[in-house]
PDB file of N, CA and C in Angstrom:
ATOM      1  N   UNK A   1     118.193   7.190 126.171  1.00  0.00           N
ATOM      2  CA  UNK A   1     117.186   7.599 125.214  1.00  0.00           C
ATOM      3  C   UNK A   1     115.835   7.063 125.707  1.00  0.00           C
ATOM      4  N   UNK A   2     115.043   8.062 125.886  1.00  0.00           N
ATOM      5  CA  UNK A   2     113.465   7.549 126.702  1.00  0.00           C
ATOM      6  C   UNK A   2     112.913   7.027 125.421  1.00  0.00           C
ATOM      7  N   UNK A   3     111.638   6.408 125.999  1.00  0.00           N
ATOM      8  CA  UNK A   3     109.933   6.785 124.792  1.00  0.00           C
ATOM      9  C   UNK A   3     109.894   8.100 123.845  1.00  0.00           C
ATOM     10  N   UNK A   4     110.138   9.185 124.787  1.00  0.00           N
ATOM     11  CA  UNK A   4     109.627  10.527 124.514  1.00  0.00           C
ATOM     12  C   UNK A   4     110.573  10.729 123.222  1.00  0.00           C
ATOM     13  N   UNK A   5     111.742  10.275 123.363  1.00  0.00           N
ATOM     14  CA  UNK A   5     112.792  10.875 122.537  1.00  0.00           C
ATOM     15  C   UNK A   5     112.538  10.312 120.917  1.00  0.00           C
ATOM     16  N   UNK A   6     112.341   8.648 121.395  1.00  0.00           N
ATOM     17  CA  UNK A   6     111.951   7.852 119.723  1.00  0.00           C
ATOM     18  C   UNK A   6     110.740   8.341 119.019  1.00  0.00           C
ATOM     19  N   UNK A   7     109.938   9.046 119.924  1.00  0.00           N
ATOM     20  CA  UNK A   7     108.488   8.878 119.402  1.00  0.00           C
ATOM     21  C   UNK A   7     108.861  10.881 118.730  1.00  0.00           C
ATOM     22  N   UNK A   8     109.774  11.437 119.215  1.00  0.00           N
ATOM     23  CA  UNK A   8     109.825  12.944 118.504  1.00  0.00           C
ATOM     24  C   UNK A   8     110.798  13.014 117.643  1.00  0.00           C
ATOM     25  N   UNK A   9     111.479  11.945 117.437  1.00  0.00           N
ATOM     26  CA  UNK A   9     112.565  11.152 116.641  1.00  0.00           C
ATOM     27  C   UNK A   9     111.701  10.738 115.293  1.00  0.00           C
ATOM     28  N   UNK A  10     110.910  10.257 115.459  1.00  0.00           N
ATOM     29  CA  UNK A  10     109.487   9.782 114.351  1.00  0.00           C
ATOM     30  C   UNK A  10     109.123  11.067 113.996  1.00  0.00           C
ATOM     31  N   UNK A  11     108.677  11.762 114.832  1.00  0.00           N
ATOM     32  CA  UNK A  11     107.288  12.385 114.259  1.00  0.00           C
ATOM     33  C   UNK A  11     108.357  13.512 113.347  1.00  0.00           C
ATOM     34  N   UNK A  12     109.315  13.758 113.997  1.00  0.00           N
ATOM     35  CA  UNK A  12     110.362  14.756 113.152  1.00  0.00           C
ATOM     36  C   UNK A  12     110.628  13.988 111.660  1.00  0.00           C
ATOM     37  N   UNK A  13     111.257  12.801 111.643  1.00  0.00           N
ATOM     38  CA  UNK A  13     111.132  12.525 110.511  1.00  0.00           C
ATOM     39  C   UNK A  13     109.993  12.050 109.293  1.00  0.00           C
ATOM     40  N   UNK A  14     109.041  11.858 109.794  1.00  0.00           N
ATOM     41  CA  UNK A  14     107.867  11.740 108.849  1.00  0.00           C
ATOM     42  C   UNK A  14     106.938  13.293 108.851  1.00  0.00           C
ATOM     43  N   UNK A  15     107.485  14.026 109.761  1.00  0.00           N
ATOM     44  CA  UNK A  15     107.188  15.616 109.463  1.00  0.00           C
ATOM     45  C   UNK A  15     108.002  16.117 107.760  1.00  0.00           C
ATOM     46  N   UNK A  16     109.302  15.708 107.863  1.00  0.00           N
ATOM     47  CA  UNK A  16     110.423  16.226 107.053  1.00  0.00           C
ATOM     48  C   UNK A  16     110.168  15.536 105.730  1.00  0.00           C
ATOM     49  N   UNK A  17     109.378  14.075 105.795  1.00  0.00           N
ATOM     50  CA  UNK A  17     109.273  13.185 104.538  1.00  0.00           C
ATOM     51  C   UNK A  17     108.119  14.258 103.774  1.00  0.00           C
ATOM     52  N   UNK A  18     107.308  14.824 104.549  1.00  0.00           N
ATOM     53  CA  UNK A  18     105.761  14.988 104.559  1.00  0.00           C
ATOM     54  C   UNK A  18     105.995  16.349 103.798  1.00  0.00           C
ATOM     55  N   UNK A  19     106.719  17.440 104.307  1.00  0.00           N
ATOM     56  CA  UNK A  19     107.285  18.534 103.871  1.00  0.00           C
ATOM     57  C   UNK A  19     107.742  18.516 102.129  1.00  0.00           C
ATOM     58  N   UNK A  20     108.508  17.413 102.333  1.00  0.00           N
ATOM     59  CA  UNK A  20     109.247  17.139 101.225  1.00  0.00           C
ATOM     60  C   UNK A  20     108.378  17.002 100.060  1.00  0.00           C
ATOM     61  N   UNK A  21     107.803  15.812 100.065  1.00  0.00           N
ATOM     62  CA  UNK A  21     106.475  15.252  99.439  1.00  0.00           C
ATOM     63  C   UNK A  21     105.434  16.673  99.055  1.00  0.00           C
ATOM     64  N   UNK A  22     105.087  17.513  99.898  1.00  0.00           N
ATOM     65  CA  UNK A  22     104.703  18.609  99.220  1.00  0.00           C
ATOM     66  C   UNK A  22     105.495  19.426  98.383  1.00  0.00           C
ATOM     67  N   UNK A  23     107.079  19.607  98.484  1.00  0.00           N
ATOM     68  CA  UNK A  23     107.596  20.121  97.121  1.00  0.00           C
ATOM     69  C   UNK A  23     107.599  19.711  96.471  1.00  0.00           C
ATOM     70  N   UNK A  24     107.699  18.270  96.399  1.00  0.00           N
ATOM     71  CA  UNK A  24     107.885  17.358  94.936  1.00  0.00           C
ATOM     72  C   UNK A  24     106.503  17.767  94.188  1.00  0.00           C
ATOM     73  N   UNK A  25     105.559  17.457  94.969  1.00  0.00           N
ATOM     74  CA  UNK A  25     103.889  17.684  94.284  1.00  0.00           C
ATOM     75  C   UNK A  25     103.822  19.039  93.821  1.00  0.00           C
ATOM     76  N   UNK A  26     104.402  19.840  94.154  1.00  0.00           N
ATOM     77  CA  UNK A  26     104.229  21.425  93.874  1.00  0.00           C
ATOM     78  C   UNK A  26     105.017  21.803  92.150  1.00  0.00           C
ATOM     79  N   UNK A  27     105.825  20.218  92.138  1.00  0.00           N
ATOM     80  CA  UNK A  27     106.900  21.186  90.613  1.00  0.00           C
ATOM     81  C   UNK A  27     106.742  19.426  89.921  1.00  0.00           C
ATOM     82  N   UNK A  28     105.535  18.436  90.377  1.00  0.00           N
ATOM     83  CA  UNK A  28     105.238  17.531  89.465  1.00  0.00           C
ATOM     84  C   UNK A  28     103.848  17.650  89.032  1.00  0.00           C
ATOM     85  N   UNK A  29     103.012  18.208  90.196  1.00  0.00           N
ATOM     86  CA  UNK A  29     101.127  18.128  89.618  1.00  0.00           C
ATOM     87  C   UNK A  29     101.168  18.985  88.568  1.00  0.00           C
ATOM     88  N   UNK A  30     100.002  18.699  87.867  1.00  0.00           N
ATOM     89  CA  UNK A  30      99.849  19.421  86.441  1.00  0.00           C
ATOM     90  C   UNK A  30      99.055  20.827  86.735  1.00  0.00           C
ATOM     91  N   UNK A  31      97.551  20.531  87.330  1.00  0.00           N
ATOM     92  CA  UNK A  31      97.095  21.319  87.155  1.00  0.00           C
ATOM     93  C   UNK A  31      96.666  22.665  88.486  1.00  0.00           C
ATOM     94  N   UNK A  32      95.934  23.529  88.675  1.00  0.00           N
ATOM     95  CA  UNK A  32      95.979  24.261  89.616  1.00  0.00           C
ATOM     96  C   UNK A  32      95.530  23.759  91.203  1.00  0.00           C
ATOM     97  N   UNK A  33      94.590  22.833  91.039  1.00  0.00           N
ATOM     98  CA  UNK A  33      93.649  22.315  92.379  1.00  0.00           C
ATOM     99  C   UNK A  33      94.756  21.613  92.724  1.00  0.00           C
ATOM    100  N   UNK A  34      95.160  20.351  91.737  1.00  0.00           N
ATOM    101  CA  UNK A  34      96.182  19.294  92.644  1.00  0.00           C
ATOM    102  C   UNK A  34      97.336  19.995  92.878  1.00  0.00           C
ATOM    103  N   UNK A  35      98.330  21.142  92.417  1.00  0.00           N
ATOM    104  CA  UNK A  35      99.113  21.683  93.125  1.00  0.00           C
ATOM    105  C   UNK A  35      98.389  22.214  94.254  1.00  0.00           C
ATOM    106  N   UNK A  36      97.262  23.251  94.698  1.00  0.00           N
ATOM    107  CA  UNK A  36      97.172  23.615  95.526  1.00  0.00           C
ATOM    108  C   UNK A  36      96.907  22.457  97.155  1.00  0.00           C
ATOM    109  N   UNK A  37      96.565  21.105  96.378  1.00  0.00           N
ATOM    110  CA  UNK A  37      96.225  20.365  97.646  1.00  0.00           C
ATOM    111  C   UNK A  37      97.784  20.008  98.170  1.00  0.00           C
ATOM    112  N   UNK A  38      98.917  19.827  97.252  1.00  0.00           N
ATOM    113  CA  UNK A  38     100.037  19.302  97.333  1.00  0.00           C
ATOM    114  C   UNK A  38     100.434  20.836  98.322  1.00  0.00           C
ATOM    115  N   UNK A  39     100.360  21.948  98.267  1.00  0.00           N
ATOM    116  CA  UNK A  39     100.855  22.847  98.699  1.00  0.00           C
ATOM    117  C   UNK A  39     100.458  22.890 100.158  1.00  0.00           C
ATOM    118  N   UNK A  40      98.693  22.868 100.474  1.00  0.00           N
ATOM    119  CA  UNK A  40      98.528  22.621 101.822  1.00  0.00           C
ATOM    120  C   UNK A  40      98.340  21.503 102.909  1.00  0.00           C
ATOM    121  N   UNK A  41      97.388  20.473 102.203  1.00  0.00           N
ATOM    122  CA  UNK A  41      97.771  19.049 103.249  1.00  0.00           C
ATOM    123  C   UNK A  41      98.814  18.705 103.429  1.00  0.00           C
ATOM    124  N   UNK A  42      99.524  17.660 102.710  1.00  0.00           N
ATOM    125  CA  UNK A  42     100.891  17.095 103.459  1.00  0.00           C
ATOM    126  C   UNK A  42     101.925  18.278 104.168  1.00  0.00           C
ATOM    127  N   UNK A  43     101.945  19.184 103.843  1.00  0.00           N
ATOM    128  CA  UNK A  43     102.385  20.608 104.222  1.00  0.00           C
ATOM    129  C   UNK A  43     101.942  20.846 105.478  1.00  0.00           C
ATOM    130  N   UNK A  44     100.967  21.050 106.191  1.00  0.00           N
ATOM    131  CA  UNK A  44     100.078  21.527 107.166  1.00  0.00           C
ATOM    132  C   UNK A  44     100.438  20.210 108.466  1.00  0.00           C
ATOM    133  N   UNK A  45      99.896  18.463 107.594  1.00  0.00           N
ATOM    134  CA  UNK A  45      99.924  17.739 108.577  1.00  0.00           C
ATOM    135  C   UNK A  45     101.524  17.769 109.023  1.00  0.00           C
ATOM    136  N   UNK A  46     103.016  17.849 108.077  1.00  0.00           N
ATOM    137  CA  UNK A  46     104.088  17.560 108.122  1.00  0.00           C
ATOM    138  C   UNK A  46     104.940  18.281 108.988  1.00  0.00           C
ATOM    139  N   UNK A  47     104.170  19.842 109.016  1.00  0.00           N
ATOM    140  CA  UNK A  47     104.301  20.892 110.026  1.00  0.00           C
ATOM    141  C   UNK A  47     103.730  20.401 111.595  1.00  0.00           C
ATOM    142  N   UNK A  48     102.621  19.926 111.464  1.00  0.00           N
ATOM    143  CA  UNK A  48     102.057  19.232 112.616  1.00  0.00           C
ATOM    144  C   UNK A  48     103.030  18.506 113.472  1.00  0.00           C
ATOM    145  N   UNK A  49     102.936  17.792 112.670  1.00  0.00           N
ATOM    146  CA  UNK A  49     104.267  16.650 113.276  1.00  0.00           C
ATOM    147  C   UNK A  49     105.578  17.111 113.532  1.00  0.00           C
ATOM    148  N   UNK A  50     106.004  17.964 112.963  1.00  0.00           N
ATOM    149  CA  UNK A  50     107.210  18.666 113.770  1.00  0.00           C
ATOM    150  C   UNK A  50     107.188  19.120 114.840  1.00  0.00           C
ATOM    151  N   UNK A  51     106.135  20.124 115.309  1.00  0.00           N
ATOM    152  CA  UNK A  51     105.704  20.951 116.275  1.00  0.00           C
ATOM    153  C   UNK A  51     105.553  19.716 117.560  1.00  0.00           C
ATOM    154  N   UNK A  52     104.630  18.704 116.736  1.00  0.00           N
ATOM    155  CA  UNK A  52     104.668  17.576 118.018  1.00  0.00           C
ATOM    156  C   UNK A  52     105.830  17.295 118.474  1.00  0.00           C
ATOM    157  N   UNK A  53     106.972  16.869 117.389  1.00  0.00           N
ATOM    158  CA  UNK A  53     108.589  16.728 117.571  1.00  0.00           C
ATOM    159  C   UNK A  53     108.963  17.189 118.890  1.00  0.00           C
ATOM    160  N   UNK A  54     108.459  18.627 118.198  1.00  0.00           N
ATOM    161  CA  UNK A  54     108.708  19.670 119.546  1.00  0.00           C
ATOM    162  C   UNK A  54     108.572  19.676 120.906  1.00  0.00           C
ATOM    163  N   UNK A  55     106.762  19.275 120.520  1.00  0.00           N
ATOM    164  CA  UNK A  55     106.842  19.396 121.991  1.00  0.00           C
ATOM    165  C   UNK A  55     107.121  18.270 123.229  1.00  0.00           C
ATOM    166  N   UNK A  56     106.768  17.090 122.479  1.00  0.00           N
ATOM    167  CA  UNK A  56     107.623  15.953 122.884  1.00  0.00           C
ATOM    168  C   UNK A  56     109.156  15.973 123.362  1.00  0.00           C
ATOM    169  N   UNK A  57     109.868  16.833 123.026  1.00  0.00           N
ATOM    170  CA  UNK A  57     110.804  16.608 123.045  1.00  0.00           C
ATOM    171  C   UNK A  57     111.216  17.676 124.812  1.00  0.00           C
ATOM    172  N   UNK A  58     110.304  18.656 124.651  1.00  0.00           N
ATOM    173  CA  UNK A  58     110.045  19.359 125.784  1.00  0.00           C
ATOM    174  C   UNK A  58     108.620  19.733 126.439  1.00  0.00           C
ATOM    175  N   UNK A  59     108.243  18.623 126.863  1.00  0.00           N
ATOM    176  CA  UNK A  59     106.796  18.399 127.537  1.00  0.00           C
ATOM    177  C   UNK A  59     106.138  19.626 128.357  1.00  0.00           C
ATOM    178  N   UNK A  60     106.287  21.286 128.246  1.00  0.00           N
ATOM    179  CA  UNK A  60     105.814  22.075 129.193  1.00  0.00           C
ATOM    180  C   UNK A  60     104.734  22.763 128.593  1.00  0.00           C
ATOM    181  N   UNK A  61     103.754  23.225 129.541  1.00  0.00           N
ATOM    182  CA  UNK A  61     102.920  23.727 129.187  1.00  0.00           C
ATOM    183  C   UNK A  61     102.806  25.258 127.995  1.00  0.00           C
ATOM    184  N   UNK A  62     104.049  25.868 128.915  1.00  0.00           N
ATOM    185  CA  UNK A  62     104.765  27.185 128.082  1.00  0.00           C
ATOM    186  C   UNK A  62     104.904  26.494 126.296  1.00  0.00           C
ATOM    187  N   UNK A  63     105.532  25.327 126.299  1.00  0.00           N
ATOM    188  CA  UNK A  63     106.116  25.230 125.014  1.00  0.00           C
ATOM    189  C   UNK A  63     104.896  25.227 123.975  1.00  0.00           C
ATOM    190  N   UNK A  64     103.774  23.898 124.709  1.00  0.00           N
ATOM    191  CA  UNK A  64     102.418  23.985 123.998  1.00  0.00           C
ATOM    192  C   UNK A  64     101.313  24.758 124.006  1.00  0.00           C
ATOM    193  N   UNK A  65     101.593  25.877 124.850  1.00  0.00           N
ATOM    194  CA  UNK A  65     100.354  27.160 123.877  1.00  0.00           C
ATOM    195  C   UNK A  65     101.336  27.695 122.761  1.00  0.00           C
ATOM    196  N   UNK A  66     102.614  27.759 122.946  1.00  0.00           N
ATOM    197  CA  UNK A  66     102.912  28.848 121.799  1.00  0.00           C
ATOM    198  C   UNK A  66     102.866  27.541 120.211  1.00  0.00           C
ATOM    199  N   UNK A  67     103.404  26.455 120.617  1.00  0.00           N
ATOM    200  CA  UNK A  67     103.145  24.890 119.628  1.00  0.00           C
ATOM    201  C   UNK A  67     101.740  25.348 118.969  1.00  0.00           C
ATOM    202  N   UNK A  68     100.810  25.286 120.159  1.00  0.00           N
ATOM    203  CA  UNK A  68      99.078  25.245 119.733  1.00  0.00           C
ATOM    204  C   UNK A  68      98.915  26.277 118.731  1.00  0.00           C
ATOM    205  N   UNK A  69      99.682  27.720 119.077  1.00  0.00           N
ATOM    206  CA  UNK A  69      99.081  29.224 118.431  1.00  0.00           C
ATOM    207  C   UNK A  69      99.472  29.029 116.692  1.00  0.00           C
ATOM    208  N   UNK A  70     101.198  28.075 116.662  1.00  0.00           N
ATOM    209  CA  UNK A  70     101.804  27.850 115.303  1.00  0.00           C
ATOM    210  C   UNK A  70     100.891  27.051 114.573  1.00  0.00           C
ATOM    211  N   UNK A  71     100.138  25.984 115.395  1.00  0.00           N
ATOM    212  CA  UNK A  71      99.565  25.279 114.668  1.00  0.00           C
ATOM    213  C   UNK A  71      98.371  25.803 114.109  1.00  0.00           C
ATOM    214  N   UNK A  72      97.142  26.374 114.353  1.00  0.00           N
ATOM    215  CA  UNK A  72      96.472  27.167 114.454  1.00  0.00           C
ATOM    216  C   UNK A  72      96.622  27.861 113.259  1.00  0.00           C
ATOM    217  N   UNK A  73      97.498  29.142 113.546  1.00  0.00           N
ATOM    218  CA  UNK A  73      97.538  29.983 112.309  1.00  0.00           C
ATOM    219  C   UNK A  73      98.106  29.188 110.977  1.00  0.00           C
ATOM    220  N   UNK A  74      98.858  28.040 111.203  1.00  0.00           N
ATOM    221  CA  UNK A  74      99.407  27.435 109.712  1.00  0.00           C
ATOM    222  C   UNK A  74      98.200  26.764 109.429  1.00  0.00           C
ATOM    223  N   UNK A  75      96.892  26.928 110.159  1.00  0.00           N
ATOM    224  CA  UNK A  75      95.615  25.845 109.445  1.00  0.00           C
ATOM    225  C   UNK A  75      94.789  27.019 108.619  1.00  0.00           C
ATOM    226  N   UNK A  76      94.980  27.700 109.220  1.00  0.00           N
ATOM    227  CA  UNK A  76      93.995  28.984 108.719  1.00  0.00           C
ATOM    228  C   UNK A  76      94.348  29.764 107.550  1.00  0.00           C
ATOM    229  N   UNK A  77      95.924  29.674 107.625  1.00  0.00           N
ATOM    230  CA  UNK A  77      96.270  30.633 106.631  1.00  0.00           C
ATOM    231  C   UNK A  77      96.416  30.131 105.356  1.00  0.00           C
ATOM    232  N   UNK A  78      96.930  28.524 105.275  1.00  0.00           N
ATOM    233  CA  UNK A  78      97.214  27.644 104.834  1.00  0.00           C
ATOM    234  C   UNK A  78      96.168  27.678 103.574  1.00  0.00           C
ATOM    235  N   UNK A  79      95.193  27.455 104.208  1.00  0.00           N
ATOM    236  CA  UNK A  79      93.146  27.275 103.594  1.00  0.00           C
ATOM    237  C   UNK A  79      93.179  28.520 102.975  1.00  0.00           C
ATOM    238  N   UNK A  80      93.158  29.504 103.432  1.00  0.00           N
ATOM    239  CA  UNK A  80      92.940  31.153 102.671  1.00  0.00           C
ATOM    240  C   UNK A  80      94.194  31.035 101.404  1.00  0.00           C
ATOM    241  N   UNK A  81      95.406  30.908 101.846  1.00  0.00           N
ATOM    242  CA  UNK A  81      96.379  31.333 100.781  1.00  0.00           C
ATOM    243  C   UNK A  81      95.743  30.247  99.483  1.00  0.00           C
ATOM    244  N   UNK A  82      95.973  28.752  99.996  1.00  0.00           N
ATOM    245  CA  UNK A  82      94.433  27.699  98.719  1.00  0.00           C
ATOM    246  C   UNK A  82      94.030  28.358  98.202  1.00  0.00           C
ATOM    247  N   UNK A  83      92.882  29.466  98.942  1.00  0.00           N
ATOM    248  CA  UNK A  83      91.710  29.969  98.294  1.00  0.00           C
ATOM    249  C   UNK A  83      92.053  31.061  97.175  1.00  0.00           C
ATOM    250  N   UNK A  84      93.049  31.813  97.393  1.00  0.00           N
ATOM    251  CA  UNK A  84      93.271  32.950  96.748  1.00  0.00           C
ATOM    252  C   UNK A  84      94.193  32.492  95.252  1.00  0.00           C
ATOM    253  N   UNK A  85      94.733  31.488  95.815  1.00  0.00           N
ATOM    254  CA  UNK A  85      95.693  31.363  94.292  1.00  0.00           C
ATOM    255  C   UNK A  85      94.659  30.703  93.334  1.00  0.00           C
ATOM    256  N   UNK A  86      94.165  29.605  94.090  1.00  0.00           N
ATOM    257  CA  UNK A  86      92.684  28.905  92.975  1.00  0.00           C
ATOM    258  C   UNK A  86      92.015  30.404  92.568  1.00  0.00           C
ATOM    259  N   UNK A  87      91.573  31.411  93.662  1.00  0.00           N
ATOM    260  CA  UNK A  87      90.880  32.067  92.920  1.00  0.00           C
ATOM    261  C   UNK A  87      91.072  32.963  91.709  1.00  0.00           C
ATOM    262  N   UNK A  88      92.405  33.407  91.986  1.00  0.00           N
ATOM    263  CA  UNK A  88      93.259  34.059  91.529  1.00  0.00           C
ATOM    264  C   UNK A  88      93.504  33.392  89.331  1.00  0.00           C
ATOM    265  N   UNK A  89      93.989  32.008  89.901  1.00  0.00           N
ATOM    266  CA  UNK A  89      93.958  31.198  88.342  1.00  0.00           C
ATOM    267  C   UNK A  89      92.737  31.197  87.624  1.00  0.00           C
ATOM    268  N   UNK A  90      91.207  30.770  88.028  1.00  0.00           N
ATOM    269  CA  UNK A  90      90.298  30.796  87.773  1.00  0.00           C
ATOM    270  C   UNK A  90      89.931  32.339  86.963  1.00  0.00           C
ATOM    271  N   UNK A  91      90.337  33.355  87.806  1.00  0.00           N
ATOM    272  CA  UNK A  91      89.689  34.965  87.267  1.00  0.00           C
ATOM    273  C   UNK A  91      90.793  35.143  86.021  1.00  0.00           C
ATOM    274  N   UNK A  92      91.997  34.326  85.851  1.00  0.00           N
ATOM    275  CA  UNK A  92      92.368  35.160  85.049  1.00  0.00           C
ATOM    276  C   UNK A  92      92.763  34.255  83.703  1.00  0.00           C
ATOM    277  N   UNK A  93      91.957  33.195  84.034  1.00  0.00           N
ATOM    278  CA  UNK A  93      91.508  32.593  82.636  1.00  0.00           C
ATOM    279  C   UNK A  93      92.646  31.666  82.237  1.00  0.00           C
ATOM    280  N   UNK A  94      93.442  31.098  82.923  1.00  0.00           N
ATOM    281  CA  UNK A  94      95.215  30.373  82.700  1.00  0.00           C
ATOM    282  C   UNK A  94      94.836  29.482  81.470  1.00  0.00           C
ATOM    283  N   UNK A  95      95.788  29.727  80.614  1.00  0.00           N
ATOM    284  CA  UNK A  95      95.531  28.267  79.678  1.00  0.00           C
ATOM    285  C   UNK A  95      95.675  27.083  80.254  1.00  0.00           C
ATOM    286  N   UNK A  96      96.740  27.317  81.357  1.00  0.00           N
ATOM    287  CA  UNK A  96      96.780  25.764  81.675  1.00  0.00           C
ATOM    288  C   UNK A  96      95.878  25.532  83.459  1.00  0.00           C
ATOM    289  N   UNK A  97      94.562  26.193  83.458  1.00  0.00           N
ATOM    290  CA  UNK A  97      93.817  25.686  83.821  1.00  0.00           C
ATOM    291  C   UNK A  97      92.921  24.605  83.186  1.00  0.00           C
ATOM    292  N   UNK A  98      92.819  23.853  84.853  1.00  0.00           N
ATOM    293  CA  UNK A  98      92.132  22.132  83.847  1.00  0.00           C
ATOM    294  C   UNK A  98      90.995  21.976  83.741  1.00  0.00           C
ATOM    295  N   UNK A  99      90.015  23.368  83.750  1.00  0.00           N
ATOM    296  CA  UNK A  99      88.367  23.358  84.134  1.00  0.00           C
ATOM    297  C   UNK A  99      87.523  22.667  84.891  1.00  0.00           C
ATOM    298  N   UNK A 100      88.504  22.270  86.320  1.00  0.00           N
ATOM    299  CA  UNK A 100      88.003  21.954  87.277  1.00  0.00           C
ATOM    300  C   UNK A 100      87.265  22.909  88.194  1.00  0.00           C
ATOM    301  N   UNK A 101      87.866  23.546  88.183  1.00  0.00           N
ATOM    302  CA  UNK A 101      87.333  24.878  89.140  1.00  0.00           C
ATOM    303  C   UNK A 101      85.515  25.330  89.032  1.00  0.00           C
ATOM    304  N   UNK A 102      84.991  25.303  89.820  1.00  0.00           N
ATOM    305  CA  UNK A 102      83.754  25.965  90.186  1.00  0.00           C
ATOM    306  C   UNK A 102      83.913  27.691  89.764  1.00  0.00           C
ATOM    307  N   UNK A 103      82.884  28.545  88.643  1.00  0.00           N
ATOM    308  CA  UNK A 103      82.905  29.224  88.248  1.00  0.00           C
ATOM    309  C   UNK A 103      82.240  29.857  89.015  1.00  0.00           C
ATOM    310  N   UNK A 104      82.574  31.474  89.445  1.00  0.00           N
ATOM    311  CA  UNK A 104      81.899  31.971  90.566  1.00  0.00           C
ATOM    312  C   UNK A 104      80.305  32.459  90.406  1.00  0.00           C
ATOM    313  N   UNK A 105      79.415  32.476  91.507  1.00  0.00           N
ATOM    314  CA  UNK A 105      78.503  32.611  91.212  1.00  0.00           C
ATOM    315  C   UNK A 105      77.306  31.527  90.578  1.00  0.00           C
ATOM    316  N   UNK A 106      78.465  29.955  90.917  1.00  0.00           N
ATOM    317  CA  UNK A 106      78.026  28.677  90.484  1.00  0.00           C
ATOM    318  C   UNK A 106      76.911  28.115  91.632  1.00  0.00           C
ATOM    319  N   UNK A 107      75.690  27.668  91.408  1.00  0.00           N
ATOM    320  CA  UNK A 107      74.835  27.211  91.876  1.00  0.00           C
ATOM    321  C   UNK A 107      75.209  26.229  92.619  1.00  0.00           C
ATOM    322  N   UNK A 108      76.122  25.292  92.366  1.00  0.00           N
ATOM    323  CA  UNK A 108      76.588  23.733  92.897  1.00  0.00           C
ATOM    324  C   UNK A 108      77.475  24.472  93.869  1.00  0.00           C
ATOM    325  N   UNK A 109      78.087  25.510  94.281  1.00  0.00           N
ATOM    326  CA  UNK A 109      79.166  25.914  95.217  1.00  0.00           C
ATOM    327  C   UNK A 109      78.574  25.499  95.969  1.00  0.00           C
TER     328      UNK A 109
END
């Protein structure tokens, strides 16, 4: 068992804690913003760290552009899908929105 192996041995399991930790937050936060942060940070970084798992575990260049491209689109899409469900709760008036949300067309945006 090398370096390479303990250290993708780690990052796999604090990927999987990290994963986790965003479902729990997803069916314990109350309101719309803190589910949505629970849905994409620890989510995004926990994915991160797998992919590192990955590529640690097979050091080639091949493995890390296609690693790089996963990571990439799970940052981007991650942020947009955020954007649309906040926006989404906000337009349609939820009771159990917590009037955190920035109202569109808000000066402070």
């Amino acid at each position: 068992m090398t370096a390479l192996d303990v250290a993708a041995g780690a990052c796999l399991l604090l990927g999987a804690v990290l994963a986790f930790a965003a479902g729990v937050g997803l069916v314990r936060f109350p309101g719309t913003l803190s589910r949505m942060h629970a849905a994409t940070k620890p989510q995004v970084l926990g994915l991160h760290l797998v992919l590192l798992a990955m590529w640690l575990r097979h050091p080639h260049w091949a493995v890390a552009g296609t690693l790089l491209l996963i990571a990439v689109y799970q940052v981007v899409t991650a942020a947009v899908a955020a954007y649309m469900v906040g926006r989404a709760e906000h337009l349609a008036g939820s009771p159990r929105d917590d009037g955190t949300a920035v109202p569109p067309g808000d000066a402070r945006a």
